[in-house]
Structure formats: structure tokens, C-alpha cells
Protein backbone atom coordinates (compact mmCIF):
# COMPACT_ATOMS: atom_id res chain seq x y z
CA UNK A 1 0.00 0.00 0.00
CA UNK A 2 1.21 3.56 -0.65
CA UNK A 3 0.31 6.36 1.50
CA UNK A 4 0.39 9.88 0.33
CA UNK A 5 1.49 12.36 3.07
CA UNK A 6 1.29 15.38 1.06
CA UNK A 7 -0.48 16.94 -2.12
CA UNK A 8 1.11 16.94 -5.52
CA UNK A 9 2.43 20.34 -6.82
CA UNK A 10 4.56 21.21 -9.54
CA UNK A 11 6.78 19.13 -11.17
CA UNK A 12 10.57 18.37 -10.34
CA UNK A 13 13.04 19.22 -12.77
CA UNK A 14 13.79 17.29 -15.84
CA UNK A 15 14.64 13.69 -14.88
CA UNK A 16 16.42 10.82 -16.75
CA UNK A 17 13.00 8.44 -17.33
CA UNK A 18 15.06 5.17 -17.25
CA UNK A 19 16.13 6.35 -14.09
CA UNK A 20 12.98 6.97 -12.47
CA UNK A 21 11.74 3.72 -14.21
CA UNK A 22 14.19 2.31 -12.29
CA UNK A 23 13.69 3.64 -9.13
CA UNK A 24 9.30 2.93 -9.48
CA UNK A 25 10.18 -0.71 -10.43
CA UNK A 26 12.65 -1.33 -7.13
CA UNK A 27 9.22 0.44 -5.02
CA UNK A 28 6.94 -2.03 -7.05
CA UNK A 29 9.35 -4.98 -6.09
CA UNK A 30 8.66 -4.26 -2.61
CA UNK A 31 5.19 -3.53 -2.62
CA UNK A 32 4.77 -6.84 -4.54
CA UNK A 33 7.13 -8.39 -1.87
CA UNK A 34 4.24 -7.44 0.86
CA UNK A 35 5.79 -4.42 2.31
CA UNK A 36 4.48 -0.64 2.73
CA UNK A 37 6.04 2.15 0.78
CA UNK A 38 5.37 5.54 2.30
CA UNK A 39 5.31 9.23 0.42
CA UNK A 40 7.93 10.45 2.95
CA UNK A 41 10.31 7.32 2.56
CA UNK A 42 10.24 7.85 -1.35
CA UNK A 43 11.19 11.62 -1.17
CA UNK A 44 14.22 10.78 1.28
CA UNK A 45 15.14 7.75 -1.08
CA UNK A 46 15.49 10.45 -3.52
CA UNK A 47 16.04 14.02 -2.76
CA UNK A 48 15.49 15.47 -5.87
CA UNK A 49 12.91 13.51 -7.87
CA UNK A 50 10.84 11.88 -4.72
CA UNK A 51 7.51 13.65 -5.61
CA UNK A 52 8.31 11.81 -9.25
CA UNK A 53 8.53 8.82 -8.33
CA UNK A 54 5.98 8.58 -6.57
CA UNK A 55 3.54 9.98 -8.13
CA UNK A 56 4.85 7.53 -10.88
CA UNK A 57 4.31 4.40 -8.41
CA UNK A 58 0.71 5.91 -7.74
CA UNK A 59 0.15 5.40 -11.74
CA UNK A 60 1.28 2.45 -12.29
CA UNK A 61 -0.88 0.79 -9.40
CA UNK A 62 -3.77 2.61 -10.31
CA UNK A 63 -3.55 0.90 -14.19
CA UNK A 64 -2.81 -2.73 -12.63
């Protein structure tokens, strides 16, 4: 489960996608693994593109 601690607001800068590809498909390992991936673990995981991959994660578990 992924629990949102704050709204979304604008974007982060530009980010390499295979990167952030990268980073959603570690959080989906985990999730798929049984544990719990919080907003405010994702953002410290990565400083500068947290609020991307997250709301990335959010996406792809909203189309599966």
C-alpha cells in the first residue's frame, strides 16, 4: 500500500525516465514483496525527484 502524506504540486526538474523507471520498479518490487512504501520514505530515497517517483508508483498501481 502507498500512503500519500502530502499533495502533488509542480513538477521536479527534468529527470532521466530510465532512471525513475528504475527507481518505481525497485518500489513495485517491494510492494509486490508485501511491504508498505510511504510518500515520505520515497522523497528521502530520492532528494530530488521523490515527488516523481511517486507519483509515478501511484500510476502504475492505479492501471494494474
Amino acid at each position: 500500500m502507498v500512503m500519500s502524506t502530502e499533495p502533488s504540486s509542480s513538477p521536479p526538474p527534468a529527470q532521466d525516465d530510465d532512471a525513475l523507471d528504475a527507481a518505481v520498479a525497485g518500489y513495485v518490487d517491494r510492494l509486490n514483496r508485501g511491504e508498505r512504501i510511504l510518500e515520505e520514505e520515497v522523497r528521502l530515497d530520492h532528494p530530488d525527484a521523490g515527488r516523481e517517483v511517486f507519483e509515478r508508483l501511484q500510476i502504475f498501481l492505479r492501471a494494474g
